[in-house]
Protein backbone atom coordinates (compact mmCIF):
# COMPACT_ATOMS: atom_id res chain seq x y z
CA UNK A 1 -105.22 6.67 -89.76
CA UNK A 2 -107.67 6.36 -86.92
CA UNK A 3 -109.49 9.38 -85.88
CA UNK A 4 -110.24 9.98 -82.20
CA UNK A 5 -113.85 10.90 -81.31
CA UNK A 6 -111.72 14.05 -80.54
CA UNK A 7 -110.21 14.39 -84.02
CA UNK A 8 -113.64 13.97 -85.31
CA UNK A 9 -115.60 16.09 -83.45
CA UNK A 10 -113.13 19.22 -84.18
CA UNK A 11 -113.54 17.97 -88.31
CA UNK A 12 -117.44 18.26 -87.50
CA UNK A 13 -117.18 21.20 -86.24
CA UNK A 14 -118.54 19.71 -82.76
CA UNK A 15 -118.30 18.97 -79.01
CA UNK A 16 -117.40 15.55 -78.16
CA UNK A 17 -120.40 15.22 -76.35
CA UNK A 18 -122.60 16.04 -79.28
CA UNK A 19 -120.92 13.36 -80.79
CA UNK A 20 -122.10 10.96 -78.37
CA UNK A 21 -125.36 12.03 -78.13
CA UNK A 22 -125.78 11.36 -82.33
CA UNK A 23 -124.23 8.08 -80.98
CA UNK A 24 -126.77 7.62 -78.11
CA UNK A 25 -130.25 9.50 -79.82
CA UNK A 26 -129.47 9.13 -83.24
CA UNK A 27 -128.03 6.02 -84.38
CA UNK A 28 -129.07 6.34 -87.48
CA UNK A 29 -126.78 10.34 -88.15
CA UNK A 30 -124.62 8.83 -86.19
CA UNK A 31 -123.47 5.90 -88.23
CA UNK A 32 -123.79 7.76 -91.75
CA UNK A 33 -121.32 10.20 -90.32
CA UNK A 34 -118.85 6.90 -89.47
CA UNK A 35 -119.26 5.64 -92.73
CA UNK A 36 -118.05 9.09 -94.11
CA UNK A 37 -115.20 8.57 -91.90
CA UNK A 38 -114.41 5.19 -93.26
CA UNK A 39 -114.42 6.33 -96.85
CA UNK A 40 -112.44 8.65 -96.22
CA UNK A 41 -109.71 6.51 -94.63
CA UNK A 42 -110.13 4.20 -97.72
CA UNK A 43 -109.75 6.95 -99.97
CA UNK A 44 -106.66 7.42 -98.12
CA UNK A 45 -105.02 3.78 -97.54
CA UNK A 46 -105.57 3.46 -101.74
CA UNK A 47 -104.07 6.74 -102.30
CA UNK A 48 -101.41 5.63 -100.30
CA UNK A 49 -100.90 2.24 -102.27
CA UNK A 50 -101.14 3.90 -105.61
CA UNK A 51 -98.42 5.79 -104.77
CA UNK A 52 -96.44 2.95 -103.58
CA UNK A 53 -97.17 0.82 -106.64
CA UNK A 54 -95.87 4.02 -108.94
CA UNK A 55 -92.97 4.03 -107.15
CA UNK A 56 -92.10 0.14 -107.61
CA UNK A 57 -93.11 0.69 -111.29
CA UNK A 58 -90.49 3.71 -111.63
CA UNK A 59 -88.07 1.28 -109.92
CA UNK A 60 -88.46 -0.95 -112.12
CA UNK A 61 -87.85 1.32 -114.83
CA UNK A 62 -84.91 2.10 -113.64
CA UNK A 63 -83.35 -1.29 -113.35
């Protein structure tokens, strides 16, 4: 799912405009914390396809 800078601002426990500022005076903060964001939404979309593939494989099980 894609976070707003809204959405990740309230996870961060920050203003939207702090946000921006990492963006604009701290590139380097800035982009670790949007690579935590990405691994989390990996972590996520494989969860996601485990559970699909352990659903197919109870399927076919039950065939």
């Amino acid at each position: 799912m894609k976070l707003t800078q809204q959405d990740m601002a309230r996870i961060l426990g920050i203003t939207t405009a702090t946000l921006r500022n990492w963006r604009k005076d701290k590139p380097s903060l800035y982009k670790i914390v949007m690579q935590g964001f990405e691994v989390e939404d990996v972590k996520e979309t494989l969860r996601e396809s485990l559970e699909k593939l352990e659903r197919m494989g109870q399927n076919l099980k039950n065939k």
